[in-house]
Protein backbone atom coordinates (compact mmCIF):
# COMPACT_ATOMS: atom_id res chain seq x y z
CA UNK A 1 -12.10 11.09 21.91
CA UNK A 2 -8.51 10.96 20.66
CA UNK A 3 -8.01 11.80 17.32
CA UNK A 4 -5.04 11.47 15.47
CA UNK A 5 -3.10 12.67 12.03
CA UNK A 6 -3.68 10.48 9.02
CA UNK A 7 -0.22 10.20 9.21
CA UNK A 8 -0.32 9.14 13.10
CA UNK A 9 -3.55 7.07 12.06
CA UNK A 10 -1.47 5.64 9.36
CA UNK A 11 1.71 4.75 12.02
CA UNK A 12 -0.71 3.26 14.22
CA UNK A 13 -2.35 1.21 11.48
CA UNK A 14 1.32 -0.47 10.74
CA UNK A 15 1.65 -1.31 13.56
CA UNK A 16 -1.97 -3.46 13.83
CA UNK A 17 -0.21 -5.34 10.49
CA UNK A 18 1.26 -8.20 12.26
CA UNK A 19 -2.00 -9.09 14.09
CA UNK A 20 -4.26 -8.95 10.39
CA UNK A 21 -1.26 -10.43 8.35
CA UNK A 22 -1.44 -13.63 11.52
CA UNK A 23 -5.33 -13.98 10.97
CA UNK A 24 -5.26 -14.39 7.32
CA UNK A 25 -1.99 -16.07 6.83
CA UNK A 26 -2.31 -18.06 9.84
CA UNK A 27 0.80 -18.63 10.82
CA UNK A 28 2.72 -16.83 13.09
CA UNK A 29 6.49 -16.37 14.59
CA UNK A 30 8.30 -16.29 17.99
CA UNK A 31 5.56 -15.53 20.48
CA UNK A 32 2.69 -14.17 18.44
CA UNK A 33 3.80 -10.66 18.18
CA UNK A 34 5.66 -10.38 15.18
CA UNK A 35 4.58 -11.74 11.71
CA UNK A 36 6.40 -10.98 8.53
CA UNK A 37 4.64 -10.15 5.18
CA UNK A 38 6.13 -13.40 3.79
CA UNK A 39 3.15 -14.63 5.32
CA UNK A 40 0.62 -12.19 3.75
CA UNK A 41 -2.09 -13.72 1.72
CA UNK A 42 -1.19 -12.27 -1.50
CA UNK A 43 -2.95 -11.76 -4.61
CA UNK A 44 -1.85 -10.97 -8.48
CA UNK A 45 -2.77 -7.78 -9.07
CA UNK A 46 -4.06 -6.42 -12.73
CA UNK A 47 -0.06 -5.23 -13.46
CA UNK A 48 2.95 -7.71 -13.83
CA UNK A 49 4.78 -7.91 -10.99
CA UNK A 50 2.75 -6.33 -8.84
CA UNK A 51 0.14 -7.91 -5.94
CA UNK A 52 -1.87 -6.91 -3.44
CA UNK A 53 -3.53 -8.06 0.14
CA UNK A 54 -6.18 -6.71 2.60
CA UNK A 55 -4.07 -6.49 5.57
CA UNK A 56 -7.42 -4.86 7.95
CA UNK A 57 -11.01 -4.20 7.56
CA UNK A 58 -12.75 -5.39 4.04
CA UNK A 59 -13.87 -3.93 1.02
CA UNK A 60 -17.63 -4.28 1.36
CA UNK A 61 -17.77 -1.68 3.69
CA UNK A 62 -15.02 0.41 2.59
CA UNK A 63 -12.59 0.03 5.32
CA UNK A 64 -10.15 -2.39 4.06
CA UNK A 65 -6.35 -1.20 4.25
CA UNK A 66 -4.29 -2.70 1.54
CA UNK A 67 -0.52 -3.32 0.76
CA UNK A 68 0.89 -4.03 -2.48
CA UNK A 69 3.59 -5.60 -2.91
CA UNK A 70 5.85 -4.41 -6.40
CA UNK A 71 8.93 -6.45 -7.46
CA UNK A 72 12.01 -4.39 -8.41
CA UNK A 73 11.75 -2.69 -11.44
CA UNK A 74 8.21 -3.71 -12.07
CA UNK A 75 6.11 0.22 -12.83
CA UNK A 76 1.63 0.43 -12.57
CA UNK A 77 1.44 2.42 -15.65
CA UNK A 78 -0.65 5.56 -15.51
CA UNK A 79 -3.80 5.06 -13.39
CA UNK A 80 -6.18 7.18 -11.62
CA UNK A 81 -8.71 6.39 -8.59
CA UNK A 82 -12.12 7.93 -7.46
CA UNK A 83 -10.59 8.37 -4.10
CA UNK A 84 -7.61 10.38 -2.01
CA UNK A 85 -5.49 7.72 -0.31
CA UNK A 86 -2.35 8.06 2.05
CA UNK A 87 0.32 5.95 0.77
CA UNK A 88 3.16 4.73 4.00
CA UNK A 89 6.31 2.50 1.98
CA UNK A 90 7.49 -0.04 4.88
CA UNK A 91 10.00 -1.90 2.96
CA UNK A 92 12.60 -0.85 -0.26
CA UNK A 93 12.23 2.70 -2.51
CA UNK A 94 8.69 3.34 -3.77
CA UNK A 95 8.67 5.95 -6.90
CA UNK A 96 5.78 7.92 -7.32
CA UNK A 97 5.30 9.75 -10.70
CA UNK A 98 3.08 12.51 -10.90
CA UNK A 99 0.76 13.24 -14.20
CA UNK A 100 3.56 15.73 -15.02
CA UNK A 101 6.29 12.70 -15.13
CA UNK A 102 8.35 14.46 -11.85
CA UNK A 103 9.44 11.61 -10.03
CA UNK A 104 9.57 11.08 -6.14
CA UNK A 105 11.27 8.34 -4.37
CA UNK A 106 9.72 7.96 -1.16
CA UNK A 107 11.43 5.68 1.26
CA UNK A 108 10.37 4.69 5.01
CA UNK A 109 11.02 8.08 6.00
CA UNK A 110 8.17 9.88 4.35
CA UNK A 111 4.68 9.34 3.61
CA UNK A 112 2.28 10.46 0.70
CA UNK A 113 -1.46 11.47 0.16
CA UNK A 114 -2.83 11.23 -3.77
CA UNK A 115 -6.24 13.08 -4.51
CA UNK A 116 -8.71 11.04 -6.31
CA UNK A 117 -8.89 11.71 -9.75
CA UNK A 118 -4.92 12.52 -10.03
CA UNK A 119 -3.57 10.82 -12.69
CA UNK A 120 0.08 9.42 -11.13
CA UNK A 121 1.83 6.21 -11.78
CA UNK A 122 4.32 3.98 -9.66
CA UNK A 123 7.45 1.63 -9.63
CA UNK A 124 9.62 0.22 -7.37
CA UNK A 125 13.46 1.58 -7.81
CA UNK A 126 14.81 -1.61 -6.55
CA UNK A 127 16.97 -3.51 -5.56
CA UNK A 128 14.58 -4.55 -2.76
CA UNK A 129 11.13 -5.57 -3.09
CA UNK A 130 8.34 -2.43 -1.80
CA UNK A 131 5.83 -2.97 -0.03
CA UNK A 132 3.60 -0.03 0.82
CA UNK A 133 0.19 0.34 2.50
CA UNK A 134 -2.61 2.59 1.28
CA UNK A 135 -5.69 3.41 3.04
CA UNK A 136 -8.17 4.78 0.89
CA UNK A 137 -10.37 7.40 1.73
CA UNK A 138 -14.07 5.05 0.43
CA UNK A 139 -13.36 2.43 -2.32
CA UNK A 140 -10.19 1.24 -3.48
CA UNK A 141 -10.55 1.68 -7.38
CA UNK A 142 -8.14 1.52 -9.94
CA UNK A 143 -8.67 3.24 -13.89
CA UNK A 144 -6.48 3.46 -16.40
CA UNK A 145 -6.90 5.25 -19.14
CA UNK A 146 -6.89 4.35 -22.61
């Protein structure tokens, strides 16, 4: 069996977007290959300025890859989840802030991995919209504390 990095995995999985975001959106451009995230089924998430879509898989078994989907400027204060996720940005300048406040921008050249439990926050630098996709390691969760 061929087995492959999560960050290979995670490669591979963008590329399987355009066939998920055509069978929910259901729509599609030029011949069926490529479909834009304009066409994503999005959902508000619990933040301003912030949604969210199940590009692959579903939730009720724990394999559903997400993308979110953060407007310039808009931030997901503080939060922390039960489990590690790897974290790919495919479009504009997604800032991750550790529990520390340190800030790194991550861009389409890098990828990240955040432990469950971590307490980190995010925020899109702008001027573009981000969109990122997370696969989470179990349930996707969100807590923030009070």
């Amino acid at each position: 069996m061929l087995m492959l990095s999560p960050f290979k995995s995670l490669l591979a999985a963008a590329g399987l977007i355009a066939f998920t975001a055509l069978a929910q959106a259901g729509g599609s451009h030029g011949d069926g290959h490529i479909f834009k995230f304009e066409d994503v089924a999005w959902e508000h998430a619990r933040v301003e300025g912030v949604e969210m879509a199940i590009l692959w898989g579903n939730e009720a078994d724990e394999t559903a890859v997400s993308a979110f989907r953060i407007q310039p400027g808009a931030s997901i204060p503080p939060h922390t989840h039960t489990n590690d996720y790897w974290g790919l940005a495919v479009q504009g300048t997604w800032v991750h802030i550790d529990a520390d406040g340190q800030e790194m921008r991550t861009g389409q050249d890098a990828y990240g991995r955040i432990k469950g439990g971590d307490l980190h926050a995010d925020r899109c630098a702008g001027p573009e919209v981000c969109i990122n996709i997370l696969d989470f390691d179990g349930a996707r969760d969100i807590a923030f504390p009070e």
